[in-house]
Protein backbone atom coordinates (compact mmCIF):
# COMPACT_ATOMS: atom_id res chain seq x y z
CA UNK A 1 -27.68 -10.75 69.44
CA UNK A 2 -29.12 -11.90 72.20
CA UNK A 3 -30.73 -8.73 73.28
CA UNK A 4 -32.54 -8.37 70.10
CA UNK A 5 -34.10 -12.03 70.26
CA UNK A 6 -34.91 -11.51 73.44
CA UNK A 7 -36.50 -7.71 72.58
CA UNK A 8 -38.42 -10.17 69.73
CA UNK A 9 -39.81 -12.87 72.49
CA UNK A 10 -40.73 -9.91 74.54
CA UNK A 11 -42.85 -7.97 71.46
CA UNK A 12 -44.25 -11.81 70.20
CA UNK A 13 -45.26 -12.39 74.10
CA UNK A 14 -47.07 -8.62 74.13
CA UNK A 15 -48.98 -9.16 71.12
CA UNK A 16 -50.32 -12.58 71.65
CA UNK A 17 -51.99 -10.93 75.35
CA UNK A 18 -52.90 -7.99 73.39
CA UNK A 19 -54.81 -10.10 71.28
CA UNK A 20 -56.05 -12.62 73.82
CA UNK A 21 -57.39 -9.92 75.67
CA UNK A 22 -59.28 -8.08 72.77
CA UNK A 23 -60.74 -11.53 71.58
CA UNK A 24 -62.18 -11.86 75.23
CA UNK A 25 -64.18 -9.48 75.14
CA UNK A 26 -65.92 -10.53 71.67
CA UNK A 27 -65.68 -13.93 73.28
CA UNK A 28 -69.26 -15.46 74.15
CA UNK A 29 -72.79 -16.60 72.81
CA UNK A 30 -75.04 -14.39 71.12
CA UNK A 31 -78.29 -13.74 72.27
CA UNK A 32 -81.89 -12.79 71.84
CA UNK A 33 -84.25 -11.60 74.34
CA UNK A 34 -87.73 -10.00 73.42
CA UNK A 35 -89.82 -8.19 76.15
CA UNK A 36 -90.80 -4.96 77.50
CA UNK A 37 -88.34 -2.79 79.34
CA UNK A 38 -88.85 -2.65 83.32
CA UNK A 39 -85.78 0.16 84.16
CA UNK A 40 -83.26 2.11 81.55
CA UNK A 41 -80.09 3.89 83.03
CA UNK A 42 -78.49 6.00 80.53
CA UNK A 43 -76.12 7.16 83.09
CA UNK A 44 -74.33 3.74 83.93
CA UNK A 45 -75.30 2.59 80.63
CA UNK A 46 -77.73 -0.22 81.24
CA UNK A 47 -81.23 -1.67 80.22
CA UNK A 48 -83.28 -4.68 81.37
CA UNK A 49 -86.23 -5.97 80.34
CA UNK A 50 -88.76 -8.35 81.20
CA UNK A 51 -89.79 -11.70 78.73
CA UNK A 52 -92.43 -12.99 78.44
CA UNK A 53 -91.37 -16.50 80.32
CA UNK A 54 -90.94 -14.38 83.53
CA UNK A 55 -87.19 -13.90 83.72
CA UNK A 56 -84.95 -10.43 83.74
CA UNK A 57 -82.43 -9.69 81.12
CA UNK A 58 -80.19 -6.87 82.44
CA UNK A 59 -77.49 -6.01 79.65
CA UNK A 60 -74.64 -3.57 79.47
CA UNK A 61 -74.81 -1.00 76.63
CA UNK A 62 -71.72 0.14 75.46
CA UNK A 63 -70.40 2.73 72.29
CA UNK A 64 -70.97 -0.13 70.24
CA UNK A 65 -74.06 -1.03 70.61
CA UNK A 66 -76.48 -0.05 68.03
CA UNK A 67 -79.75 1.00 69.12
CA UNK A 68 -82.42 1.46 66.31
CA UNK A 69 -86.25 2.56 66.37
CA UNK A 70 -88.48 1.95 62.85
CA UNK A 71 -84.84 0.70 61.45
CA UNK A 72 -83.01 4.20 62.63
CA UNK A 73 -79.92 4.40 64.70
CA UNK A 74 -81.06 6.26 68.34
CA UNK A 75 -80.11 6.58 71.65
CA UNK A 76 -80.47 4.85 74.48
CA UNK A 77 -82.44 8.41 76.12
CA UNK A 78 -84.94 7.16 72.67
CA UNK A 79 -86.20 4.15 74.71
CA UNK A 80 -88.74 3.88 77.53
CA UNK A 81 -90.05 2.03 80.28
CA UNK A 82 -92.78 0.09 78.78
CA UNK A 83 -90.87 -0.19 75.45
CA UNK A 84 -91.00 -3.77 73.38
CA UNK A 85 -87.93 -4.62 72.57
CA UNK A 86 -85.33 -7.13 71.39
CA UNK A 87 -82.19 -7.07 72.51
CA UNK A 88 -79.00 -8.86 71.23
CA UNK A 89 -76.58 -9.78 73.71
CA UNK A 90 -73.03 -11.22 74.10
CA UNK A 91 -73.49 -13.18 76.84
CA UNK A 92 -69.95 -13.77 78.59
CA UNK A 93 -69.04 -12.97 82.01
CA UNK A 94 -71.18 -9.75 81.70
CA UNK A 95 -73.94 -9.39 78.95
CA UNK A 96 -72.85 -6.33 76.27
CA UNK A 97 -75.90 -5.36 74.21
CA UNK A 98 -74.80 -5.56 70.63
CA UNK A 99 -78.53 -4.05 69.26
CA UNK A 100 -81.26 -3.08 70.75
CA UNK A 101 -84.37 -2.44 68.22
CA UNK A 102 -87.66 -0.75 69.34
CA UNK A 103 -90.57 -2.41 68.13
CA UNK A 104 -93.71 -0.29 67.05
C-alpha cells in the first residue's frame, strides 16, 4: 500500500514539473516589432531587425515559428537583409519569434 501511494505522489509530482516546464516556455508577453532586417542567421536560427525608433530586436526563430511572404508560409533562407518586416515575439527570458511576415 504504501509503495503504490507513494509510486502515485511520485507520478502527480512528475507531471505537475512536466507541465510547469512546458508552460514556461509559452510563458511571456507577446510582441510586435516592425522594421527592416539588419543581419539573418539561418544557421543558429536568428533574425534582428532595426525599428524605426532606433532600437534592435534580435529574436530566436524556432520550428514553430511561422514565417510568411504575400500571406505564404517560407523560410527563413526567403528573407533578406533590407527586408520590412514584422515580427511577433514571445518576449520571456529569450525572445522566440512566433511569425515573421514579409511586407511587399
Amino acid at each position: 500500500m504504501k509503495r503504490s501511494t507513494m509510486f502515485l505522489a511520485m507520478f502527480v509530482m512528475t507531471s505537475f514539473l512536466t507541465i510547469g516546464l512546458l508552460a514556461a516556455e509559452e510563458t511571456g508577453t507577446m510582441r510586435t516589432a516592425h522594421g527592416r532586417v539588419i543581419s539573418i542567421d539561418p544557421e543558429g536560427k536568428a533574425i534582428t531587425i532595426a525599428t524605426p525608433a532606433g532600437t534592435d530586436v534580435g529574436t530566436i526563430v524556432n520550428q514553430n515559428t511561422k514565417i510568411r511572404i504575400k500571406g505564404k508560409l517560407a523560410s527563413l533562407k526567403d528573407i533578406n537583409e533590407g527586408d520590412a518586416v514584422t515580427i511577433r515575439y514571445l518576449k520571456s527570458d529569450d525572445l522566440y519569434a512566433k511569425e515573421v511576415v514579409k511586407k511587399k
